[in-house]
PDB file of N, CA and C in Angstrom:
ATOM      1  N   UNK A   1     -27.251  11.534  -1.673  1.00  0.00           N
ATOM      2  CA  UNK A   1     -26.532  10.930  -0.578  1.00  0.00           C
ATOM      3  C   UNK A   1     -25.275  11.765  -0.310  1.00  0.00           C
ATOM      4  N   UNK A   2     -24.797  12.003   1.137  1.00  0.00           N
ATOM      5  CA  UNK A   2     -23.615  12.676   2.050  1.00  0.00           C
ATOM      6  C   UNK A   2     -23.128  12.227   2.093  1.00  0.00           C
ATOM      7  N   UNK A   3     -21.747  12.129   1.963  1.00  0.00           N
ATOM      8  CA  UNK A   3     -20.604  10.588   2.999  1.00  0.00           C
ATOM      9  C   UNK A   3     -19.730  11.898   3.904  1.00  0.00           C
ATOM     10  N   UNK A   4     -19.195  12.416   4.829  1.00  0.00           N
ATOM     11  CA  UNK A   4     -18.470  12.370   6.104  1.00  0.00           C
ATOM     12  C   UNK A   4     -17.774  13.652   5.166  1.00  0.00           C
ATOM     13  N   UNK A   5     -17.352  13.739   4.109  1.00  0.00           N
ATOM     14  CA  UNK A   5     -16.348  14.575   3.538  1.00  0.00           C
ATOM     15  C   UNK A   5     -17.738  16.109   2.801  1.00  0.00           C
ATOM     16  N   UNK A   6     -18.534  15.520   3.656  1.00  0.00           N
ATOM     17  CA  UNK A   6     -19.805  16.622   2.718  1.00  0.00           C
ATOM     18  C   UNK A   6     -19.510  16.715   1.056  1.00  0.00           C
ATOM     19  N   UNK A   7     -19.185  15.160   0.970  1.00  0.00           N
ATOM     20  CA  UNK A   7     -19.354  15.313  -0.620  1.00  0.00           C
ATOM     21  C   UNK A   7     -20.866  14.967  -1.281  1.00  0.00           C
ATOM     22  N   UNK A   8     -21.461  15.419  -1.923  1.00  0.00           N
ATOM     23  CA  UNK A   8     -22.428  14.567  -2.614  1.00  0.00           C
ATOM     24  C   UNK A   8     -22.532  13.620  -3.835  1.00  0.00           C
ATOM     25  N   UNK A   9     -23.244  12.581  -3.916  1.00  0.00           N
ATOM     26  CA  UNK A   9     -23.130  11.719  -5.066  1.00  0.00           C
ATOM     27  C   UNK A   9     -24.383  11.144  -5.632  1.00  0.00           C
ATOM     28  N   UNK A  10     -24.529  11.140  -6.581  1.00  0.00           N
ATOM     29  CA  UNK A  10     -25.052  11.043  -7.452  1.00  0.00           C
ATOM     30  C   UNK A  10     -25.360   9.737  -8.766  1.00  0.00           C
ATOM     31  N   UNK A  11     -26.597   9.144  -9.165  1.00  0.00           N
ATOM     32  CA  UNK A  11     -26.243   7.541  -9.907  1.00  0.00           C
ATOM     33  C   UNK A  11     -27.392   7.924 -10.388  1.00  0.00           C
ATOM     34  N   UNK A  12     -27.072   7.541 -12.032  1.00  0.00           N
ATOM     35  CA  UNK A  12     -28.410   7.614 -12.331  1.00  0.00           C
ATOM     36  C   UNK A  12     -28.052   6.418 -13.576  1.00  0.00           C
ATOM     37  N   UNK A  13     -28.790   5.520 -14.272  1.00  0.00           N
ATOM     38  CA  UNK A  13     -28.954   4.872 -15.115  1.00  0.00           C
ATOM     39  C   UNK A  13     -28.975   5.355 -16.925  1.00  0.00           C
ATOM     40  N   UNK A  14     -27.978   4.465 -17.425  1.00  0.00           N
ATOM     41  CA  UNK A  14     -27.812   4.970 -18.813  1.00  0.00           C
ATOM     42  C   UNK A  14     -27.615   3.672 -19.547  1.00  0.00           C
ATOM     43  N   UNK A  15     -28.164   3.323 -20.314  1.00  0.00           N
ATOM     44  CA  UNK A  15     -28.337   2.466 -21.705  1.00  0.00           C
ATOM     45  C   UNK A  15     -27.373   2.563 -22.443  1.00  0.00           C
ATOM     46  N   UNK A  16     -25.878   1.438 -22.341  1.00  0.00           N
ATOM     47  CA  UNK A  16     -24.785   1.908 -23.383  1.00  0.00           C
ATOM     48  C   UNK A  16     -25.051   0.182 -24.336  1.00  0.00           C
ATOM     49  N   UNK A  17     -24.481   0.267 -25.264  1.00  0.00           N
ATOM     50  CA  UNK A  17     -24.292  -0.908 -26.307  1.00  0.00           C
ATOM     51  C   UNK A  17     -22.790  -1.332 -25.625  1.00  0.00           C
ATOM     52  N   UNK A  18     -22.619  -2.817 -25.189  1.00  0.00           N
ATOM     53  CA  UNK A  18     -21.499  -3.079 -24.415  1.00  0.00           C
ATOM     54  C   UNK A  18     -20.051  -3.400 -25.743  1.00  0.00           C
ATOM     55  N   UNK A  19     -18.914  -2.318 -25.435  1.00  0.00           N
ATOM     56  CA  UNK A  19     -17.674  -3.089 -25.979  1.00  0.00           C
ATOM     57  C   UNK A  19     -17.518  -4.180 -26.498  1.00  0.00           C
ATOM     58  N   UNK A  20     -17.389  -5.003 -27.267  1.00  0.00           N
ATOM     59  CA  UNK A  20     -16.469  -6.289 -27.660  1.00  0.00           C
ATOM     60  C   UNK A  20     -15.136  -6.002 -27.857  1.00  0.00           C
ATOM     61  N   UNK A  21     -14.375  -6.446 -27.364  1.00  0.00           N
ATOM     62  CA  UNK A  21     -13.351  -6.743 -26.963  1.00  0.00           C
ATOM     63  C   UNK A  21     -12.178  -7.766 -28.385  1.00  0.00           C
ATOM     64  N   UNK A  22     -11.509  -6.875 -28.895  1.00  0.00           N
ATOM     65  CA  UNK A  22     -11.005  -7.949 -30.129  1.00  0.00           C
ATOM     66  C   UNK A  22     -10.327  -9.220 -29.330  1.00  0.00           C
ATOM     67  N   UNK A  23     -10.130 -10.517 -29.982  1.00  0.00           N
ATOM     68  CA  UNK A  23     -10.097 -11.447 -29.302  1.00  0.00           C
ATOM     69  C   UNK A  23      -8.675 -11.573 -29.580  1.00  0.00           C
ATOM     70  N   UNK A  24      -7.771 -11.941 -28.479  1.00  0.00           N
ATOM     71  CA  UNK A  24      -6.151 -12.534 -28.333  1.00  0.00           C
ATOM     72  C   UNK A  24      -5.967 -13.677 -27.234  1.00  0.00           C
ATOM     73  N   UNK A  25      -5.041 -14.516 -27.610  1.00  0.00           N
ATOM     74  CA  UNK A  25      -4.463 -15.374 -27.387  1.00  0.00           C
ATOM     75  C   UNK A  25      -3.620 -15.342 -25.971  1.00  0.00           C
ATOM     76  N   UNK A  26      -3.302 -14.216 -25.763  1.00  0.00           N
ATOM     77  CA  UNK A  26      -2.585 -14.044 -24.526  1.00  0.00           C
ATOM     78  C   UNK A  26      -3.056 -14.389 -22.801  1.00  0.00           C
ATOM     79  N   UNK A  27      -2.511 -15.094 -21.728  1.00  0.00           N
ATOM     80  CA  UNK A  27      -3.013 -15.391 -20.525  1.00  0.00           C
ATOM     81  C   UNK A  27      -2.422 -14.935 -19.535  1.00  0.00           C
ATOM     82  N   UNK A  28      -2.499 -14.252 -18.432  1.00  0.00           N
ATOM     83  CA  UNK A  28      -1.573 -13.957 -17.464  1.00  0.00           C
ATOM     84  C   UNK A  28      -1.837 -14.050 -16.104  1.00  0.00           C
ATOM     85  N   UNK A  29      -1.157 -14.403 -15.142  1.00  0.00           N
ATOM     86  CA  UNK A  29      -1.240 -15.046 -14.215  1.00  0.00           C
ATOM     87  C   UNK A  29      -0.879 -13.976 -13.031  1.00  0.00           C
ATOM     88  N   UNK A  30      -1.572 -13.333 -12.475  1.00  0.00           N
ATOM     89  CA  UNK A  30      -1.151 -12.390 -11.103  1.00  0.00           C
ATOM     90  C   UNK A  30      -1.001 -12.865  -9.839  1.00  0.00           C
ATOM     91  N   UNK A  31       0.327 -12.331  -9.100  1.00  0.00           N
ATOM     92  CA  UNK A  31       0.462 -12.686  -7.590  1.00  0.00           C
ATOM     93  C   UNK A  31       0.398 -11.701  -7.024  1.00  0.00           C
ATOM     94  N   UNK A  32      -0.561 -11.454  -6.085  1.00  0.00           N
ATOM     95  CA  UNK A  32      -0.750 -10.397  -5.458  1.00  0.00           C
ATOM     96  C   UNK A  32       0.046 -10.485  -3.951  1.00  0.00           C
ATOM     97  N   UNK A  33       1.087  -9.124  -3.760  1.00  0.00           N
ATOM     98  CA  UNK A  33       2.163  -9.500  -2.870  1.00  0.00           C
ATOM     99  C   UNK A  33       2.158  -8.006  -1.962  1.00  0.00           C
ATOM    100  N   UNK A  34       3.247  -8.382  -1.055  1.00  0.00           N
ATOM    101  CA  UNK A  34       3.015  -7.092  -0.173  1.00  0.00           C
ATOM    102  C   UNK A  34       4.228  -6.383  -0.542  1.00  0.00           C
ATOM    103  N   UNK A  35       5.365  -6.525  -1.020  1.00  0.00           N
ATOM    104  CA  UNK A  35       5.938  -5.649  -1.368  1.00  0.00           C
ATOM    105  C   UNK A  35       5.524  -4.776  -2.566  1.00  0.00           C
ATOM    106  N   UNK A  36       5.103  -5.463  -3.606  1.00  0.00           N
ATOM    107  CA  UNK A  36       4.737  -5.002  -4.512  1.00  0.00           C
ATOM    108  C   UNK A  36       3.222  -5.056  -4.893  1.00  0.00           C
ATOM    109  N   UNK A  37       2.423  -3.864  -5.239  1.00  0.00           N
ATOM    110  CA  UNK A  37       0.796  -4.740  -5.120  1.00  0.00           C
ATOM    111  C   UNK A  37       0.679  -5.439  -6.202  1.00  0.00           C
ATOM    112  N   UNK A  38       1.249  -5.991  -7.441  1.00  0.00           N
ATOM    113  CA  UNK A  38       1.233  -7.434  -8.113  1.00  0.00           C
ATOM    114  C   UNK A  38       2.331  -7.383  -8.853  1.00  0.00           C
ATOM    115  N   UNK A  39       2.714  -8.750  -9.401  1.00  0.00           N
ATOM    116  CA  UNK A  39       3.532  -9.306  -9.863  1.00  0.00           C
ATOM    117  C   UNK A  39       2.622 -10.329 -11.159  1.00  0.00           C
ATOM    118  N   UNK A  40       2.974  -9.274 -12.295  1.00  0.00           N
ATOM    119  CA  UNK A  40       2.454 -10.599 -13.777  1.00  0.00           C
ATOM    120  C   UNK A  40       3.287 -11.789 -14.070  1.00  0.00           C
ATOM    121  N   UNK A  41       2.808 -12.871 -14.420  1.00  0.00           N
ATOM    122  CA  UNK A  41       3.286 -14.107 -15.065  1.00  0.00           C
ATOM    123  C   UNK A  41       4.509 -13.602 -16.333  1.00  0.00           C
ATOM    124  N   UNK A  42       4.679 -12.496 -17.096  1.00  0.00           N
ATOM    125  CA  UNK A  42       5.350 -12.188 -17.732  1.00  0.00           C
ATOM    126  C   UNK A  42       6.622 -11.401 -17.055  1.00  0.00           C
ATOM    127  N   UNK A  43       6.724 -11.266 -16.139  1.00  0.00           N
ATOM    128  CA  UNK A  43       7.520 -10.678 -14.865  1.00  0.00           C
ATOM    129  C   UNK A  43       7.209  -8.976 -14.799  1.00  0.00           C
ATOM    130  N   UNK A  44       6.702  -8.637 -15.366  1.00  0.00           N
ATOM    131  CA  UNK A  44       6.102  -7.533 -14.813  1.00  0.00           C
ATOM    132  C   UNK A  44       5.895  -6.836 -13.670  1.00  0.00           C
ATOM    133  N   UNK A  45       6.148  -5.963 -12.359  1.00  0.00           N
ATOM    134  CA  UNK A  45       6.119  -5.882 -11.746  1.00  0.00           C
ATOM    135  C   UNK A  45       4.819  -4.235 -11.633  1.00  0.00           C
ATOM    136  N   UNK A  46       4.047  -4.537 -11.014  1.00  0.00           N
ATOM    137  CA  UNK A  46       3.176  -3.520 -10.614  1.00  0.00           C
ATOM    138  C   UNK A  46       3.191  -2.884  -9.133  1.00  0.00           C
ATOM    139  N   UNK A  47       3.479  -1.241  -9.000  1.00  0.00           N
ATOM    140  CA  UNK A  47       3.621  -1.280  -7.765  1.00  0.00           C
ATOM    141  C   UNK A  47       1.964  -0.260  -7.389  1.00  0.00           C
ATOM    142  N   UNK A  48       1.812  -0.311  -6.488  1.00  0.00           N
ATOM    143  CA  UNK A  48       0.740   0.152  -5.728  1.00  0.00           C
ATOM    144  C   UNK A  48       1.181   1.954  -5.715  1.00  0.00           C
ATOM    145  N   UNK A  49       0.096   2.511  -5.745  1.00  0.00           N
ATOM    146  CA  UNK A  49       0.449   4.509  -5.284  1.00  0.00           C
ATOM    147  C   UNK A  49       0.619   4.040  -3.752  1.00  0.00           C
ATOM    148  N   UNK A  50       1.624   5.346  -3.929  1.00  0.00           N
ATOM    149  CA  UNK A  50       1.913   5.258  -2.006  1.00  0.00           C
ATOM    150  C   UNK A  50       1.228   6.688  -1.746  1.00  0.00           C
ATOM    151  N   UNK A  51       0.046   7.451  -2.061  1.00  0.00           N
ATOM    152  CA  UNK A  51      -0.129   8.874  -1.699  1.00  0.00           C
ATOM    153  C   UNK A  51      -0.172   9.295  -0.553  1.00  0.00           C
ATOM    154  N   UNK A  52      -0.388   7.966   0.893  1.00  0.00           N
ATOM    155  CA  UNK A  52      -0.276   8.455   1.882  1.00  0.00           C
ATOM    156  C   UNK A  52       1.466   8.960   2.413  1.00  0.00           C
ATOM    157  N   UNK A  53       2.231   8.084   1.716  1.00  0.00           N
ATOM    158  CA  UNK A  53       3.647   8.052   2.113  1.00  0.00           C
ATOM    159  C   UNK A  53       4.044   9.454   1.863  1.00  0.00           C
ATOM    160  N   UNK A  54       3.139  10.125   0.947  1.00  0.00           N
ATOM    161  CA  UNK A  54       3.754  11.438   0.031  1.00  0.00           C
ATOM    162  C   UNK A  54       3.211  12.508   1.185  1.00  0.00           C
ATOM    163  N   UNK A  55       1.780  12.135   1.710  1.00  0.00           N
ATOM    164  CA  UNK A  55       1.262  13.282   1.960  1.00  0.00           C
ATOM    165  C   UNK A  55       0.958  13.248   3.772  1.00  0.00           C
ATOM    166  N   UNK A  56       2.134  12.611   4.369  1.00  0.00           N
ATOM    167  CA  UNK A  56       1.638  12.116   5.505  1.00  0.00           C
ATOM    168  C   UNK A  56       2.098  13.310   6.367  1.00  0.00           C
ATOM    169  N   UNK A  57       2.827  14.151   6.283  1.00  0.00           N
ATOM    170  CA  UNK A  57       3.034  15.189   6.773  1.00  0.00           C
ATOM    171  C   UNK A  57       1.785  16.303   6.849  1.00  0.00           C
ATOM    172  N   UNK A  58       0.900  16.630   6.112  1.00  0.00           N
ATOM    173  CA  UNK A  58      -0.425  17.073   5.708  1.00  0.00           C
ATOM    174  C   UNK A  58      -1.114  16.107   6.859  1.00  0.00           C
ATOM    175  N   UNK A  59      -1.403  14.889   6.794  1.00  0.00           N
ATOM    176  CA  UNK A  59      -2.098  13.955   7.801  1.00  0.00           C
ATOM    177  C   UNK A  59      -1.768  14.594   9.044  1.00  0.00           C
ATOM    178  N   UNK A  60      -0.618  14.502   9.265  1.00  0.00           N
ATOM    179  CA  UNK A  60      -0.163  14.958  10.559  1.00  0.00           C
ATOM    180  C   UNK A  60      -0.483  16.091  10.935  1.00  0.00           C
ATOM    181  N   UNK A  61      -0.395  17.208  10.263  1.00  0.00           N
ATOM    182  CA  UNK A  61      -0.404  18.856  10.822  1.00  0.00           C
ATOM    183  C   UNK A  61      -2.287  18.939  10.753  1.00  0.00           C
ATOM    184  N   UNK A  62      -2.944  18.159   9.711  1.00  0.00           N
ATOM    185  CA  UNK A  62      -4.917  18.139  10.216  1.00  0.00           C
ATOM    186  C   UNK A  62      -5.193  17.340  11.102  1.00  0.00           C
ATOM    187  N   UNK A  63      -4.571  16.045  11.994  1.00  0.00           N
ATOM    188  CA  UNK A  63      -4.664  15.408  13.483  1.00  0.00           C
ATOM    189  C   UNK A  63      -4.832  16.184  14.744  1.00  0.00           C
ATOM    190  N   UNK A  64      -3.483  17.156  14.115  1.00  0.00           N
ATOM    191  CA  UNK A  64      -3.098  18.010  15.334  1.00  0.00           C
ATOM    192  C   UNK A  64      -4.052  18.967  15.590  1.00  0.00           C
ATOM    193  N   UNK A  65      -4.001  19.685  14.108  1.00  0.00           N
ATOM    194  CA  UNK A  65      -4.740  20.439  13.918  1.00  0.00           C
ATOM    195  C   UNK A  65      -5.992  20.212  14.801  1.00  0.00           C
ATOM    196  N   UNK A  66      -7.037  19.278  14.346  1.00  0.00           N
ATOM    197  CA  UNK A  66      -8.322  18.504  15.164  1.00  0.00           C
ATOM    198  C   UNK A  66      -8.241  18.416  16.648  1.00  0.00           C
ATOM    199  N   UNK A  67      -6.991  17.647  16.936  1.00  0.00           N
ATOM    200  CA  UNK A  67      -6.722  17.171  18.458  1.00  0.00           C
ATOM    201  C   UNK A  67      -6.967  18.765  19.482  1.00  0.00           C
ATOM    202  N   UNK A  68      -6.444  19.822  18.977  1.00  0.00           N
ATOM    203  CA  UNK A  68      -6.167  21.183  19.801  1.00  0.00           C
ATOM    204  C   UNK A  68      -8.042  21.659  19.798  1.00  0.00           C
ATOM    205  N   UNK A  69      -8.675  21.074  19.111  1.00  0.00           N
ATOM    206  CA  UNK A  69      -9.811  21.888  19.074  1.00  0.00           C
ATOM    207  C   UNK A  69     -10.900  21.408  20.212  1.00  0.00           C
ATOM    208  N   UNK A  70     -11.679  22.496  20.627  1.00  0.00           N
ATOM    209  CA  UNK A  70     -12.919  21.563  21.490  1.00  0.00           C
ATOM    210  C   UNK A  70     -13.510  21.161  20.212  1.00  0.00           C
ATOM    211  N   UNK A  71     -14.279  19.947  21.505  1.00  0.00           N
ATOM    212  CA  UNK A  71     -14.954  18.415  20.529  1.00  0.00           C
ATOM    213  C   UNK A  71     -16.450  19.692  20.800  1.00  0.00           C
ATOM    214  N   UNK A  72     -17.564  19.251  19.220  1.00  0.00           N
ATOM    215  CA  UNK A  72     -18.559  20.083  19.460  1.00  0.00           C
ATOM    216  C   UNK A  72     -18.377  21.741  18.988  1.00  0.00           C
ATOM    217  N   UNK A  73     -17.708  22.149  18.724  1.00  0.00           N
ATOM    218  CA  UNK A  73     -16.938  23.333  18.447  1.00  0.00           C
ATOM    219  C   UNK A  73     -17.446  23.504  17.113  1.00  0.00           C
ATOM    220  N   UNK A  74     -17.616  24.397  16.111  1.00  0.00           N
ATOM    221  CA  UNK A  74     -17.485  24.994  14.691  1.00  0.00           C
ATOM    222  C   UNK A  74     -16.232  24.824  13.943  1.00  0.00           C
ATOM    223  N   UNK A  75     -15.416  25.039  14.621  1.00  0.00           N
ATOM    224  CA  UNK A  75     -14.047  25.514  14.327  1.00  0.00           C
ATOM    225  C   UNK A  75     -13.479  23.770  14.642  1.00  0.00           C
ATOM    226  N   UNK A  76     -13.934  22.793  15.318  1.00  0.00           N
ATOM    227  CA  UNK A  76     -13.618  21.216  15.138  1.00  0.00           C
ATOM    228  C   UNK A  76     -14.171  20.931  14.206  1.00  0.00           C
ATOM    229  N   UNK A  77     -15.333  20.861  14.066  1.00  0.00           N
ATOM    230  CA  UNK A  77     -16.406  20.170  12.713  1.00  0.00           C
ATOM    231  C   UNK A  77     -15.521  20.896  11.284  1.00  0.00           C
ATOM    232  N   UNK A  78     -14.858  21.847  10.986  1.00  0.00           N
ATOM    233  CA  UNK A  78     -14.482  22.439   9.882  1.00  0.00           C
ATOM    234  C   UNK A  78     -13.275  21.440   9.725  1.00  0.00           C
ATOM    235  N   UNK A  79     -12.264  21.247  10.777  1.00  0.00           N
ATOM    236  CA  UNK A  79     -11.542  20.507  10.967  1.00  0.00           C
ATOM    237  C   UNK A  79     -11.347  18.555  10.588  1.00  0.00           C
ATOM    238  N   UNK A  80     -12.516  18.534  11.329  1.00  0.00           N
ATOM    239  CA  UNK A  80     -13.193  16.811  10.715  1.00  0.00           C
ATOM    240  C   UNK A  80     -13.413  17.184   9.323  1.00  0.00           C
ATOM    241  N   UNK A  81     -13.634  17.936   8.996  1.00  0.00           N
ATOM    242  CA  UNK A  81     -14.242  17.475   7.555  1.00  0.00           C
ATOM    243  C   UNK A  81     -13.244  17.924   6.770  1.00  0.00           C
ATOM    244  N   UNK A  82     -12.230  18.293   7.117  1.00  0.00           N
ATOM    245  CA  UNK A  82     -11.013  18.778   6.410  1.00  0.00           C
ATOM    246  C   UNK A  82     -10.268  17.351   6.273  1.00  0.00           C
ATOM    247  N   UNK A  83     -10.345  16.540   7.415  1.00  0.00           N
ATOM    248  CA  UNK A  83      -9.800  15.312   7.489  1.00  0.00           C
ATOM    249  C   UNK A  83     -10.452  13.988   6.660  1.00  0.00           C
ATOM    250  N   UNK A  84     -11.401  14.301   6.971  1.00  0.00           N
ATOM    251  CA  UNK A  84     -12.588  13.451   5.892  1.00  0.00           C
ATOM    252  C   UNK A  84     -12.326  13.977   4.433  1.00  0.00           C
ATOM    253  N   UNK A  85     -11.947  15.206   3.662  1.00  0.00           N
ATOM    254  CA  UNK A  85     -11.944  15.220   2.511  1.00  0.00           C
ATOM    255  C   UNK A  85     -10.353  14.647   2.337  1.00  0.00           C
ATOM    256  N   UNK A  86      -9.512  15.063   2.890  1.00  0.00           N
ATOM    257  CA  UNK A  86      -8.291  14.279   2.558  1.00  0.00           C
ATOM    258  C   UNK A  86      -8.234  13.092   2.803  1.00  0.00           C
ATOM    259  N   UNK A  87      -9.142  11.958   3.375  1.00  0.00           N
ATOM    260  CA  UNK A  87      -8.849  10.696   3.217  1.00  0.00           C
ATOM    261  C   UNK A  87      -9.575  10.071   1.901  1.00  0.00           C
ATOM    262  N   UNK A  88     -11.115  11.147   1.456  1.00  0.00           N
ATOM    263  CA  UNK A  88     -11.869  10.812   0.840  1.00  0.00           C
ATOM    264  C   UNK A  88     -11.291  10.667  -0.518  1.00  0.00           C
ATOM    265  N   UNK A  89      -9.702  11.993  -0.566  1.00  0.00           N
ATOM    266  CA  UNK A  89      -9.103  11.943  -1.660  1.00  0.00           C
ATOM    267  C   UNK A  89      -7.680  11.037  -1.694  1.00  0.00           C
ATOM    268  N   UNK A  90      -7.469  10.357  -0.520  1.00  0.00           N
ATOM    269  CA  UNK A  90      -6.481   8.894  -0.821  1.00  0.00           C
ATOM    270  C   UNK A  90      -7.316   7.664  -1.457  1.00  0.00           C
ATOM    271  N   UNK A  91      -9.029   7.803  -0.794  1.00  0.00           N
ATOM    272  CA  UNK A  91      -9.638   6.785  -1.171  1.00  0.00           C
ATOM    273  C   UNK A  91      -9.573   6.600  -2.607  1.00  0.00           C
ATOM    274  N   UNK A  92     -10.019   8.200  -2.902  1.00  0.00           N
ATOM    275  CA  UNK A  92     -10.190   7.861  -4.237  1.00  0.00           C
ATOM    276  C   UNK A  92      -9.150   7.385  -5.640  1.00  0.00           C
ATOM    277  N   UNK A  93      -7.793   8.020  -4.784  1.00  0.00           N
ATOM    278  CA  UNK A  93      -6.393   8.113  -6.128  1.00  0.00           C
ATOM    279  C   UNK A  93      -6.851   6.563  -5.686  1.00  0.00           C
ATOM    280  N   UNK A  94      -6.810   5.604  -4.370  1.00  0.00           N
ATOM    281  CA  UNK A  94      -6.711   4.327  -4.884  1.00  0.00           C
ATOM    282  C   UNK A  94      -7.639   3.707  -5.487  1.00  0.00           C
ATOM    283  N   UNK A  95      -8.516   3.872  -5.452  1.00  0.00           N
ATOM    284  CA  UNK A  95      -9.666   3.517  -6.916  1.00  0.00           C
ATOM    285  C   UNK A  95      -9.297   3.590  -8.108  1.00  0.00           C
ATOM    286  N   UNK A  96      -9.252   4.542  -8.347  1.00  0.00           N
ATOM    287  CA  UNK A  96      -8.817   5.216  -9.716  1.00  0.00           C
ATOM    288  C   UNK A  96      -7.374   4.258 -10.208  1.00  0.00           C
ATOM    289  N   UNK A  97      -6.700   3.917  -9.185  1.00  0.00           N
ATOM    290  CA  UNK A  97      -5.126   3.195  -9.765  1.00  0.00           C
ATOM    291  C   UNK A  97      -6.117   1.704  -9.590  1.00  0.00           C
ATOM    292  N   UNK A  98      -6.925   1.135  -8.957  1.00  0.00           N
ATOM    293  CA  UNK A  98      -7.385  -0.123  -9.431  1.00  0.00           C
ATOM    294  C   UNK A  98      -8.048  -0.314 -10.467  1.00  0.00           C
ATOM    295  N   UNK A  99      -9.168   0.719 -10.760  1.00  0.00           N
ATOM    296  CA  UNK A  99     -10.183   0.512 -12.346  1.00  0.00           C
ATOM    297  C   UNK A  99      -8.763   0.484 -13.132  1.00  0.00           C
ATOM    298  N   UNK A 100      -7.876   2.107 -13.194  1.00  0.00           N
ATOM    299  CA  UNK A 100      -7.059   1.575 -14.410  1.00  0.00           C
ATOM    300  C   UNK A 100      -6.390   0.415 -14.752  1.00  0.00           C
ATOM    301  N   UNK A 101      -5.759  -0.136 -13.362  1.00  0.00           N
ATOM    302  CA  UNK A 101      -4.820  -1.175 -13.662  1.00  0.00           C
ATOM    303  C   UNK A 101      -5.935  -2.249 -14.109  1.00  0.00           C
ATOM    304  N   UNK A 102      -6.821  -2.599 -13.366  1.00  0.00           N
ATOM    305  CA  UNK A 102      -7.672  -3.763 -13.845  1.00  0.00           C
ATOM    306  C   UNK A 102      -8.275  -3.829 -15.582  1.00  0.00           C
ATOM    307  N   UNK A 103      -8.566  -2.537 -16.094  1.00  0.00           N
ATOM    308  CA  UNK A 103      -8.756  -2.289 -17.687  1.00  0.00           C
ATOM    309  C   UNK A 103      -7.544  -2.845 -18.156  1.00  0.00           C
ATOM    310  N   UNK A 104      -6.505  -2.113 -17.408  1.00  0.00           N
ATOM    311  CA  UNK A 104      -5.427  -2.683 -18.771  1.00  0.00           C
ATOM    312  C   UNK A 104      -4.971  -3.666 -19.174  1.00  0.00           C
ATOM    313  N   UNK A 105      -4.899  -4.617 -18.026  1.00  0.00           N
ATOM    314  CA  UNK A 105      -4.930  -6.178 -17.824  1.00  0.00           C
ATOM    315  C   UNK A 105      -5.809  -6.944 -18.311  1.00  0.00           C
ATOM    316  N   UNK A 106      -7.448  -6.673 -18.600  1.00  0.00           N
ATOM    317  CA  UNK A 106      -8.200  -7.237 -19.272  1.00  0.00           C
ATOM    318  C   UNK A 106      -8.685  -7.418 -20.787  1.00  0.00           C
ATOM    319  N   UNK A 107      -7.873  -5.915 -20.721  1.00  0.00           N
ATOM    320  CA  UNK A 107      -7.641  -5.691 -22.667  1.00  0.00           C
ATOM    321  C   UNK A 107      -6.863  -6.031 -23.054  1.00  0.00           C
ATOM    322  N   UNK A 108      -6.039  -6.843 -22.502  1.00  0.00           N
ATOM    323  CA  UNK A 108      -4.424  -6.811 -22.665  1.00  0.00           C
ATOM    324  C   UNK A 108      -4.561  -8.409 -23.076  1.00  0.00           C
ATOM    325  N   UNK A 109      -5.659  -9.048 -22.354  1.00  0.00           N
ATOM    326  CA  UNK A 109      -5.260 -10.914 -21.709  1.00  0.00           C
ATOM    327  C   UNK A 109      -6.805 -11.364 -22.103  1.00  0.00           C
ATOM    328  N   UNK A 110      -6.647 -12.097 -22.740  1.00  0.00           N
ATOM    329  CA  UNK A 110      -7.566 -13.173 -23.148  1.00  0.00           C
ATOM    330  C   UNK A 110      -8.232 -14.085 -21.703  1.00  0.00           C
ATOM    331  N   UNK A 111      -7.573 -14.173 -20.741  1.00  0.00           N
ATOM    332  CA  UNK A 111      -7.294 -15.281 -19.505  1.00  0.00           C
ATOM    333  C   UNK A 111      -6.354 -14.520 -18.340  1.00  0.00           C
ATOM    334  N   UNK A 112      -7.221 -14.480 -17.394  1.00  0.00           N
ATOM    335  CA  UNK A 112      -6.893 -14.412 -16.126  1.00  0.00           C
ATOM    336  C   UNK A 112      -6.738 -15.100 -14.875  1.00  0.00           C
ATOM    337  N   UNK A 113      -5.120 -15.092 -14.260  1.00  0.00           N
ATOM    338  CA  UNK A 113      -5.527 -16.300 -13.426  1.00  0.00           C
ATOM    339  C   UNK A 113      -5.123 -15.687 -12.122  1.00  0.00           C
ATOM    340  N   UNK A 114      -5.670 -15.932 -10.974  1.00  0.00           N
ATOM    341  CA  UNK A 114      -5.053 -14.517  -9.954  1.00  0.00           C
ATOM    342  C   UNK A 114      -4.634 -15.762  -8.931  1.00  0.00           C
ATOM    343  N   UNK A 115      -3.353 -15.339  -7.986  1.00  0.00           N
ATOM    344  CA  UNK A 115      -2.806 -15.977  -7.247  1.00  0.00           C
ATOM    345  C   UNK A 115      -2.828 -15.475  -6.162  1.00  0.00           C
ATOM    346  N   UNK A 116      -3.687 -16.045  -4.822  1.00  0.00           N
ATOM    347  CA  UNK A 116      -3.738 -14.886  -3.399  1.00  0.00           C
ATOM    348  C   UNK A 116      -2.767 -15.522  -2.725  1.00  0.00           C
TER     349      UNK A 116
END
């Protein structure tokens, strides 16, 4: 399978023996907020990656970049997909900051209680 960034991907099936998890006592309670992307019951504060905030100047100069080109062109299509791999790689830092944060919280807490 292709997605837009001409990346390819790949799944194949593997047989693992699942973790147990040593058992604790601990519970924590998340509010998921817009200033901050959560807030723990222990006051903890978690903030969200901002990579677009970092790299929005880059966004800007491959828009432009795109916008100046004919649509249909070689030299556009190199362009789209220049744009497609840099979103493909915001998609991904934010993945990557949810699996981690979500592991650490679950190894961490016996009990989860989430607040929308």
């Amino acid at each position: 399978m292709k997605d837009s960034a001409n990346r390819y991907f790949l799944s194949f099936v593997v047989e693992i023996q699942p973790e147990i998890l040593p058992q604790t006592d601990n519970s924590v309670g998340i509010d998921l907020g817009i200033s901050t992307f959560a807030t723990l019951s222990d006051g903890t504060k978690i903030d969200a990656p901002k990579p677009l905030k970092k790299r929005i100047k880059k966004l800007r100069k491959l828009s432009k970049s795109l916008s100046n080109k004919t649509k249909g062109s070689k030299r556009y299509e190199k362009a789209r997909v220049r744009i497609a791999k840099f979103h493909a790689k915001l998609k991904d830092t934010r993945t990557d900051f949810l699996h981690k944060i979500s592991t650490k919280i679950i190894r961490e807490n016996q009990t989860v209680v989430l607040e929308v």
